[in-house]
Protein backbone atom coordinates (compact mmCIF):
# COMPACT_ATOMS: atom_id res chain seq x y z
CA UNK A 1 4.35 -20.03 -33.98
CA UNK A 2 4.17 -16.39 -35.91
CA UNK A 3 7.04 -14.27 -35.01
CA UNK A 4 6.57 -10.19 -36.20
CA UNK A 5 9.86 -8.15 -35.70
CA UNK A 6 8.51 -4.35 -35.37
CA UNK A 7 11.84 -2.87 -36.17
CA UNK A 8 11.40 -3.70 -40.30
CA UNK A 9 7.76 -4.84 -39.91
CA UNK A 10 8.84 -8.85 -41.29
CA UNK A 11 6.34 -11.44 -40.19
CA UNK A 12 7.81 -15.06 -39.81
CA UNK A 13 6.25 -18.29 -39.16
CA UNK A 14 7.81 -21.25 -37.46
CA UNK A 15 5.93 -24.41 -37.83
CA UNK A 16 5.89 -26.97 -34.71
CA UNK A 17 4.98 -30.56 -34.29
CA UNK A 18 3.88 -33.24 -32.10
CA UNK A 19 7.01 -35.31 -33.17
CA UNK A 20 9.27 -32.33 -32.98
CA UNK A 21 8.07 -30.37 -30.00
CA UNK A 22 9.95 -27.61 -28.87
CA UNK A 23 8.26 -25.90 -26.03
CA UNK A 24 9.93 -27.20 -23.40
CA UNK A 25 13.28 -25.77 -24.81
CA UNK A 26 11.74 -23.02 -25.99
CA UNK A 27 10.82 -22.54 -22.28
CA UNK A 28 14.61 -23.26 -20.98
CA UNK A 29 15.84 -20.57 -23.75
CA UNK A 30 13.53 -18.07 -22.28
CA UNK A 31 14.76 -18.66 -19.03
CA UNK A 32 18.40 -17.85 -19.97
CA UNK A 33 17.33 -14.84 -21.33
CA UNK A 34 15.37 -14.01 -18.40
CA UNK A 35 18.83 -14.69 -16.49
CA UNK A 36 21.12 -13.06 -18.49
CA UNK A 37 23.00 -16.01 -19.17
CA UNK A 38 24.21 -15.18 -22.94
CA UNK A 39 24.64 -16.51 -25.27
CA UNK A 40 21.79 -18.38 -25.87
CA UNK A 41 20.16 -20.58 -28.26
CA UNK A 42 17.96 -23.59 -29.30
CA UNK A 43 16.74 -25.26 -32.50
CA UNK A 44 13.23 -26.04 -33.72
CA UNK A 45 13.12 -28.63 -35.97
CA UNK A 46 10.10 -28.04 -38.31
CA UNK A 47 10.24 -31.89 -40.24
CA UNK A 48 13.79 -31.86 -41.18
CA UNK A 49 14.45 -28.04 -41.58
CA UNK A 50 15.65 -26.79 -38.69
CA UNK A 51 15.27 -23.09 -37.56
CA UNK A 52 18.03 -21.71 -34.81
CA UNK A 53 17.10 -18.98 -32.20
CA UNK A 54 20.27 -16.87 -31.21
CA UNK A 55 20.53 -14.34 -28.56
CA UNK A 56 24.06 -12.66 -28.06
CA UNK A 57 24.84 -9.42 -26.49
CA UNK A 58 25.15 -6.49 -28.85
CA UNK A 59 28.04 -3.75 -28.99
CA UNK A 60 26.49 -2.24 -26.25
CA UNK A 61 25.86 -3.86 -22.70
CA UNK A 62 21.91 -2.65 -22.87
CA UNK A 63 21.31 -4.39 -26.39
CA UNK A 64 20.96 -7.51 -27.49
CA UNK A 65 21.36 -9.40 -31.12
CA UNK A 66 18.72 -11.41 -31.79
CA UNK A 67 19.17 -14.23 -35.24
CA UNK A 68 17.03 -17.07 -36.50
């Protein structure tokens, strides 16, 4: 999964698995943030390193912080 962050142009790739598969919580995390319900995260685990996706609201109500 390739991940590019427009705000400092950085490109990063996630690597998923069969044995490891995260879609299905990658699909439940999306939903949260669909729903507002922050905050919100889940882990990939890419063959023993494991990458975290973090959402939690910013200073302001309209943004969001976004960490993986």
């Amino acid at each position: 999964m390739a991940m590019l962050v427009t705000d400092r142009n950085q490109h990063l790739v996630v690597s998923c698995s069969d044995v490891f598969e995260p879609f299905n919580d990658l699909v439940k995390w999306l939903h949260e943030l669909a729903d507002g319900n922050l905050p919100a995260e889940f882990e990939i685990d890419e063959e023993g390193r494991i990458k975290r996706f973090v959402v939690e609201q910013a200073r302001s109500e309209e943004e969001v912080e976004f960490r993986i």
